[in-house]
Protein backbone atom coordinates (compact mmCIF):
# COMPACT_ATOMS: atom_id res chain seq x y z
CA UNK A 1 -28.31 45.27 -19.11
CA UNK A 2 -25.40 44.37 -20.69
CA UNK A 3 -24.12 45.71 -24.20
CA UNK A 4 -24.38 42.97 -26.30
CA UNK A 5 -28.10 42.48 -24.99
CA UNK A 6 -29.05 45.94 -25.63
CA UNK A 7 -27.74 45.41 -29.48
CA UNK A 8 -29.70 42.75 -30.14
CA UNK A 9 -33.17 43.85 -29.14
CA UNK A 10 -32.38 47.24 -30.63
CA UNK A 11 -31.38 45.40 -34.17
CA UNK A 12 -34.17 42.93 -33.63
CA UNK A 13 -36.79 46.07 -33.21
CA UNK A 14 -34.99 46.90 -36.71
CA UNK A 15 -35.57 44.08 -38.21
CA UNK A 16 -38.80 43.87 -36.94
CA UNK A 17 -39.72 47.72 -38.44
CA UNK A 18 -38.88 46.42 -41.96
CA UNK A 19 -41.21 43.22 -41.36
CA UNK A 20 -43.47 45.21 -40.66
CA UNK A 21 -43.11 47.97 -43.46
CA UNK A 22 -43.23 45.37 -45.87
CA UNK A 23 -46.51 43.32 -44.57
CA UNK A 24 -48.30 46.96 -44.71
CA UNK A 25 -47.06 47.56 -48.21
CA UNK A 26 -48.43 44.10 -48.95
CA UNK A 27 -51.50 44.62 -47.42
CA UNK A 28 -52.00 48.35 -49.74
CA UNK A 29 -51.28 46.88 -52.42
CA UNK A 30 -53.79 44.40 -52.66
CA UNK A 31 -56.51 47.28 -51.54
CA UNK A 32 -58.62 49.05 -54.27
CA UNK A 33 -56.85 52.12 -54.65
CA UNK A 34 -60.11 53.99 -55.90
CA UNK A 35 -61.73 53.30 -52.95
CA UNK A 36 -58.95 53.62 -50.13
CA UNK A 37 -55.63 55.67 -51.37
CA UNK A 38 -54.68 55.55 -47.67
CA UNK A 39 -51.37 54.21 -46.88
CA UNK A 40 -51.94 51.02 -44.59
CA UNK A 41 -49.58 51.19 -41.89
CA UNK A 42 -49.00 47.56 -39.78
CA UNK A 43 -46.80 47.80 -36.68
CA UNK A 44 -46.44 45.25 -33.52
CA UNK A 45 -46.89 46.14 -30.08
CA UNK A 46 -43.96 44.50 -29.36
CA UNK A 47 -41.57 46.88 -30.65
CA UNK A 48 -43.50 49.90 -28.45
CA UNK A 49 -43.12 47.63 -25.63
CA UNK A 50 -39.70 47.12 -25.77
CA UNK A 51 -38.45 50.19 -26.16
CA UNK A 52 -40.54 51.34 -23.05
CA UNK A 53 -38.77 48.72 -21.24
CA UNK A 54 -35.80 49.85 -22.37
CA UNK A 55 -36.60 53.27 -21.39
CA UNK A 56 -37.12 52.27 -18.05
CA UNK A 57 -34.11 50.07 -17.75
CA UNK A 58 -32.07 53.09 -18.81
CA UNK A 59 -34.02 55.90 -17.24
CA UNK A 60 -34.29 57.36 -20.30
CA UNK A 61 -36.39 60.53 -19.49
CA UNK A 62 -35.77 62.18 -22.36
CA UNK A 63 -36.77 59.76 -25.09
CA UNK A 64 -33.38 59.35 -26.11
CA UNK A 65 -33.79 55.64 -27.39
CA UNK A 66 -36.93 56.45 -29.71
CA UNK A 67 -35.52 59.35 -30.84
CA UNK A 68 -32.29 57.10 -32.21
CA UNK A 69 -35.05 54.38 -33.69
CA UNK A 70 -37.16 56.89 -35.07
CA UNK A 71 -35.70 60.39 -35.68
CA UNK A 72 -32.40 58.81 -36.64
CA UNK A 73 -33.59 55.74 -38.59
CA UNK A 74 -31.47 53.55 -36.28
CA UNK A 75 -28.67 56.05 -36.84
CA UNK A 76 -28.38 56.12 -40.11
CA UNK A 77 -29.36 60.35 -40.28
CA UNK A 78 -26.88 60.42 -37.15
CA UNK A 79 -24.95 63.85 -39.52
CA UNK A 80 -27.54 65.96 -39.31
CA UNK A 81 -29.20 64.66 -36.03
CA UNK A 82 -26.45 64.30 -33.61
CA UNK A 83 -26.25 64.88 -29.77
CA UNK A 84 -24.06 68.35 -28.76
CA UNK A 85 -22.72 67.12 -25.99
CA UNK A 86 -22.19 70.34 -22.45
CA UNK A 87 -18.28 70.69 -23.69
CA UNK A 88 -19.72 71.45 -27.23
CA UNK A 89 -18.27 67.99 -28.87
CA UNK A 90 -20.74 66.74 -31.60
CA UNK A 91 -21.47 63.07 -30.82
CA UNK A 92 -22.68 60.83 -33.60
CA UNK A 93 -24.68 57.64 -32.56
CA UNK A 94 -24.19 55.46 -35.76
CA UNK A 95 -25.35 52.69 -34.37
CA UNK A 96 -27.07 50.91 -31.25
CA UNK A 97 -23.44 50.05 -29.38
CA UNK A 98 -22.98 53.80 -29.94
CA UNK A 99 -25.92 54.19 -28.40
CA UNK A 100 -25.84 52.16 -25.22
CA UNK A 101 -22.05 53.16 -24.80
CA UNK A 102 -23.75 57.16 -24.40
CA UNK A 103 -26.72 55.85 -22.61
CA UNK A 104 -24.00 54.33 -19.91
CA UNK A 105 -22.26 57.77 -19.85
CA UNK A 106 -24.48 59.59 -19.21
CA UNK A 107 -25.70 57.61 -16.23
């Protein structure tokens, strides 16, 4: 897959996230808080599915690409959740190029 590929659909998932956030928050809000205080979550399946394609694409065994989206909020906690790389060197995926640029290492 080529780099500028892999950004896109990895921004586009992001994008898609916050769509989705905000229809859920749309969707509580207009609930009856007495009666459901639940938070109403709304996600796609397309998101899930892409990043299992992308996991597959990349052979990512260790869940390295969800960890970024989720753990790292698109690597925006990348300070306190980086990669220690086998020489010890602290690698900081800020973004998704950073990310497929490690994920092509490491193949």
């Amino acid at each position: 897959m080529k780099r500028e590929a892999f950004i896109l659909l990895i921004d586009s998932i992001q994008v898609q996230m916050q769509i989705d956030d905000k229809t859920g928050d749309s969707i509580h809000s207009i609930g009856d808080g007495e009666i459901n205080n639940n938070s109403f979550v709304f996600t796609t399946k397309l998101n899930q599915w892409a990043l299992e394609a992308l996991k597959l694409e990349f052979n990512d065994k260790f869940n390295n690409i969800s960890w970024f989206v989720y753990e790292t909020d698109f690597g925006k906690k990348c300070k306190e959740l980086h990669i220690v790389e086998n020489n010890g060197k602290k690698l900081e995926l800020k973004d998704s190029g950073d990310l497929y640029d490690w994920l092509i290492k490491c193949q």
